[in-house]
Protein backbone atom coordinates (compact mmCIF):
# COMPACT_ATOMS: atom_id res chain seq x y z
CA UNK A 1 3.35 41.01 27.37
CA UNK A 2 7.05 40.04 26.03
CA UNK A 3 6.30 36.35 27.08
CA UNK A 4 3.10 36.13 25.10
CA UNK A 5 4.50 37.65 21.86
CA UNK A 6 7.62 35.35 21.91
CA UNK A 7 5.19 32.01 22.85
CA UNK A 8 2.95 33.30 20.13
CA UNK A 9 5.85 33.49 17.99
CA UNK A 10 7.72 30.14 18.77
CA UNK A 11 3.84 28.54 18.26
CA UNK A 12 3.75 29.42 15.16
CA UNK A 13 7.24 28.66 14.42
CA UNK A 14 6.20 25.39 14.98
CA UNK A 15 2.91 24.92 13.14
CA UNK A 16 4.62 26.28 9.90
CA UNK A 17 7.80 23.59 10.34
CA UNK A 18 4.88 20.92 10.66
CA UNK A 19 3.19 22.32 7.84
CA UNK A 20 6.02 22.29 5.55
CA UNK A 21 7.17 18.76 6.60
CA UNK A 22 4.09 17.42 6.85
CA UNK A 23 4.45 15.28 2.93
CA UNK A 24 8.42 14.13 4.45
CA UNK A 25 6.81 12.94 7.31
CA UNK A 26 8.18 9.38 8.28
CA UNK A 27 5.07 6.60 8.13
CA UNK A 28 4.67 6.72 11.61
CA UNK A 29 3.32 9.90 11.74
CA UNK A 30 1.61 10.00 8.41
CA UNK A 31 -2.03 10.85 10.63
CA UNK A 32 -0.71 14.63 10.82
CA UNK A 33 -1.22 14.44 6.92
CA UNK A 34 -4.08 11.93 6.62
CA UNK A 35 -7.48 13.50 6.16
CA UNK A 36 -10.21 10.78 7.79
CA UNK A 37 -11.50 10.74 4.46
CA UNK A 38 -7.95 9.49 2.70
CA UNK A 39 -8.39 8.08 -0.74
CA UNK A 40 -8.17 6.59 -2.57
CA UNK A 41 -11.18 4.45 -1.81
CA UNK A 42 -13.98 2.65 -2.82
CA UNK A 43 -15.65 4.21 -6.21
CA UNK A 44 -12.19 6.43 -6.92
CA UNK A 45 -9.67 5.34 -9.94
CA UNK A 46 -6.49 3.66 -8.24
CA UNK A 47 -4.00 5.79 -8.46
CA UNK A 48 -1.08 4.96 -11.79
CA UNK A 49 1.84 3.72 -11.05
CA UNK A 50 4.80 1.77 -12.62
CA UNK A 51 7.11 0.21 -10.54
CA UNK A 52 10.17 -1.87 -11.53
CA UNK A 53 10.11 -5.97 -9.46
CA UNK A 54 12.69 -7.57 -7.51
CA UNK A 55 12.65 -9.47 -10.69
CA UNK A 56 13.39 -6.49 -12.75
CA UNK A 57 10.18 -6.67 -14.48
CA UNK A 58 7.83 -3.34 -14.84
CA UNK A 59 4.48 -3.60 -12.94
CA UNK A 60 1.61 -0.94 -14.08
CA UNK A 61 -1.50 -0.17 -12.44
CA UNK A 62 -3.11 2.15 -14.81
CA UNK A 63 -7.03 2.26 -16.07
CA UNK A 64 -8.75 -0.46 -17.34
CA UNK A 65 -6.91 -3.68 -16.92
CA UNK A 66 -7.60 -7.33 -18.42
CA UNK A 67 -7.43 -8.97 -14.98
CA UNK A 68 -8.13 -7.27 -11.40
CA UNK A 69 -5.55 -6.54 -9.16
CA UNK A 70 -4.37 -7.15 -5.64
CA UNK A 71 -2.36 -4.28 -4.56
CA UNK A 72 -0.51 -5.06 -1.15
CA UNK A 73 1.75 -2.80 0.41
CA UNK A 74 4.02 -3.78 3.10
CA UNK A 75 7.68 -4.00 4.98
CA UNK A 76 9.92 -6.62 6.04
CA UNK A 77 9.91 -5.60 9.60
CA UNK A 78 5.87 -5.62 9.76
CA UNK A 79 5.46 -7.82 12.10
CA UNK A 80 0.98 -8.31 10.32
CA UNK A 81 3.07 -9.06 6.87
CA UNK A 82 4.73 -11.72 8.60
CA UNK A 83 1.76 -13.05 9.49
CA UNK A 84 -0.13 -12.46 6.32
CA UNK A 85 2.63 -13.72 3.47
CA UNK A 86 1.78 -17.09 3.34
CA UNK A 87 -1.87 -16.62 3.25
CA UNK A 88 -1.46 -14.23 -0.31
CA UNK A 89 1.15 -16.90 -1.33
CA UNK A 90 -1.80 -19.43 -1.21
CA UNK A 91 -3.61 -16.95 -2.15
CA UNK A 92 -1.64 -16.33 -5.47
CA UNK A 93 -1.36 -19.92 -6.21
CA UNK A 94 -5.18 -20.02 -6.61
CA UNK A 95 -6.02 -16.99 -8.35
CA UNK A 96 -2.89 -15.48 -9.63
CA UNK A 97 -3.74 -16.87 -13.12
CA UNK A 98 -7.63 -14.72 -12.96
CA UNK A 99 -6.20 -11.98 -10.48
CA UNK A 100 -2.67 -10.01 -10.59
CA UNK A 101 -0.87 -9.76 -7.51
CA UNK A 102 1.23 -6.94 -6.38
CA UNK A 103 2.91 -7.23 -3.42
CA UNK A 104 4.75 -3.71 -3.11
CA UNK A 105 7.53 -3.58 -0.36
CA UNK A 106 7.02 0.06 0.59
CA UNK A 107 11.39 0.35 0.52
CA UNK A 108 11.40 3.68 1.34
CA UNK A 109 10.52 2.66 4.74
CA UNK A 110 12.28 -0.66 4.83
CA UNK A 111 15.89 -2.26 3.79
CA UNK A 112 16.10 -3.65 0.03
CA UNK A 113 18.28 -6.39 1.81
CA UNK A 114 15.85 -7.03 4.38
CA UNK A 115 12.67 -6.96 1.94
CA UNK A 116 14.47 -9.26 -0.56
CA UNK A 117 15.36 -12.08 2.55
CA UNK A 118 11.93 -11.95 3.46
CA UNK A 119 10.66 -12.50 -0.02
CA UNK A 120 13.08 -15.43 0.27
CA UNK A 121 12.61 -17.02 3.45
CA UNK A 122 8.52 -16.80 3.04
CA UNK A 123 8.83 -18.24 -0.68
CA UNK A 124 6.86 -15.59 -2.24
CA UNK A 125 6.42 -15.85 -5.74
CA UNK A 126 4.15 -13.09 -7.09
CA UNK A 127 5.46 -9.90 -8.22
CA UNK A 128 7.11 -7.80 -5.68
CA UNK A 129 7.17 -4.47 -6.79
CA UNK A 130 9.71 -1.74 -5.08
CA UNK A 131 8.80 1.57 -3.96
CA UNK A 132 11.91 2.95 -3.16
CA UNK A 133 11.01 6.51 -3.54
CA UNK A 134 7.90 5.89 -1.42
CA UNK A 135 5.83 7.86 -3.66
CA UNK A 136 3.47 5.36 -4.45
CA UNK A 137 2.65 4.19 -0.55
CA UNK A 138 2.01 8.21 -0.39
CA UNK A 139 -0.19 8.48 -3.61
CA UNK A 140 -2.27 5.40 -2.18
CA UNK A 141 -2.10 6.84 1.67
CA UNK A 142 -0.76 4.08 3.26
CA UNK A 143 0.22 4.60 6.62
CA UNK A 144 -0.51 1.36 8.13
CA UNK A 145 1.40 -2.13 7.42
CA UNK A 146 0.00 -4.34 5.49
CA UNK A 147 -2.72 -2.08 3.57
CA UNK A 148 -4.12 -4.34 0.40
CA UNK A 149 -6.53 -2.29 -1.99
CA UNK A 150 -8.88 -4.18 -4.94
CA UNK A 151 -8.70 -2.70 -7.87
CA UNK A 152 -11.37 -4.20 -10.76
CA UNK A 153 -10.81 -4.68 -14.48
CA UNK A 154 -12.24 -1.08 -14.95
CA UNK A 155 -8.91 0.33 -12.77
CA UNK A 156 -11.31 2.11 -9.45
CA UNK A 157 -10.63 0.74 -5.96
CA UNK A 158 -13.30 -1.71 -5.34
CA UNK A 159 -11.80 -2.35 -1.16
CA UNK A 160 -9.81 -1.00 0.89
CA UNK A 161 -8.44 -3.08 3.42
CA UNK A 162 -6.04 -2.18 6.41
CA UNK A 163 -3.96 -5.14 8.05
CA UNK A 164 -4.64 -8.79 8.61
CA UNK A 165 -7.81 -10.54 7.23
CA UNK A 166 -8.35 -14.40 7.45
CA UNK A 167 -7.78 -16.27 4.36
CA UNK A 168 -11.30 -17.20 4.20
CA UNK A 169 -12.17 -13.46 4.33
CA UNK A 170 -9.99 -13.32 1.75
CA UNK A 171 -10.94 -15.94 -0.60
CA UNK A 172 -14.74 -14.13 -0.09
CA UNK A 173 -13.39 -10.79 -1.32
CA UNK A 174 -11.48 -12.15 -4.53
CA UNK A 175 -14.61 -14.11 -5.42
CA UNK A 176 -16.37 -10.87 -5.23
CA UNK A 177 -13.78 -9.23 -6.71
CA UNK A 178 -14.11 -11.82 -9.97
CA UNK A 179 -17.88 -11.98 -10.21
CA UNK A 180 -18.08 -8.13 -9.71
CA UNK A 181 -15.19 -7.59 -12.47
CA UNK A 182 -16.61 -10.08 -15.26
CA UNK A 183 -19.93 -7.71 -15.19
């Protein structure tokens, strides 16, 4: 009977630690405090944020905006960003003058140093937001490297998209993005 009590006890010892650290939890584990239903998503206002650029400019995502927005969260280490940086650079240099890119290093889970050397050695010239605090990746629910959201001109989350894409599947999206923001 003593054994019971004490596991009952140490079990629920442990689901009120998880409970409590379940908005530190590292990214890694982020599905203990993911619903299946995480937004935001399609149909939902992106989430406001200001974040100040490797460049030490201020980058808002807030309501209705002139131009739509690329939001793209990701780390130097993810080994998907690698992959997918010079695709949004090309990306950038097409649309960046109808389409705002934000490519926010998630820095609470990375190295400035490291996120600032990739920036470098892929040539990246968009803005590069920094989330050092992390609280943005949690108020948008990332928990997978790269995760890109569309936002249109009227500031909801048109897609949602989680890691790599071709840059034709790309280039389909933004001109969706356009057509469906100039309505």
């Amino acid at each position: 009977m003593k054994r019971f009590m004490t596991a009952g006890i140490l079990l629920a010892a442990v689901l009120i630690g998880v409970w409590v650290a379940r908005d530190n939890l590292p990214f890694n584990m982020a599905f203990l405090n993911a619903g299946g239903d995480s937004k935001p998503k399609e149909g939902y206002a992106a989430p406001p944020f200001s974040l100040v650029g490797m460049d030490n400019t201020t980058y808002t995502v807030q309501g209705k905006r002139e131009k739509p927005v690329l939001v793209n969260f990701w780390a130097s280490w993810c080994g998907p960003c690698d992959l997918e940086a010079p695709d949004l650079q090309e990306l950038f240099e097409k649309y960046g003058d109808r389409i705002d890119f934000y490519g926010v290093n998630s820095t609470s889970y990375d190295r400035e140093r490291d996120a600032r050397n990739f920036v470098a050695e892929k040539k990246l010239t968009f803005p590069i937001p920094m989330d050092r605090d992390g609280k943005v990746t949690q108020a948008y629910k990332v928990s997978n490297f790269p995760t890109s959201l569309l936002v249109g001109t009227d500031g909801k989350v048109k897609e949602r998209i989680t890691g790599v894409i071709t840059k034709k599947q790309w280039e389909q999206k933004l001109e969706a993005l356009l057509k469906n923001s100039s309505k």
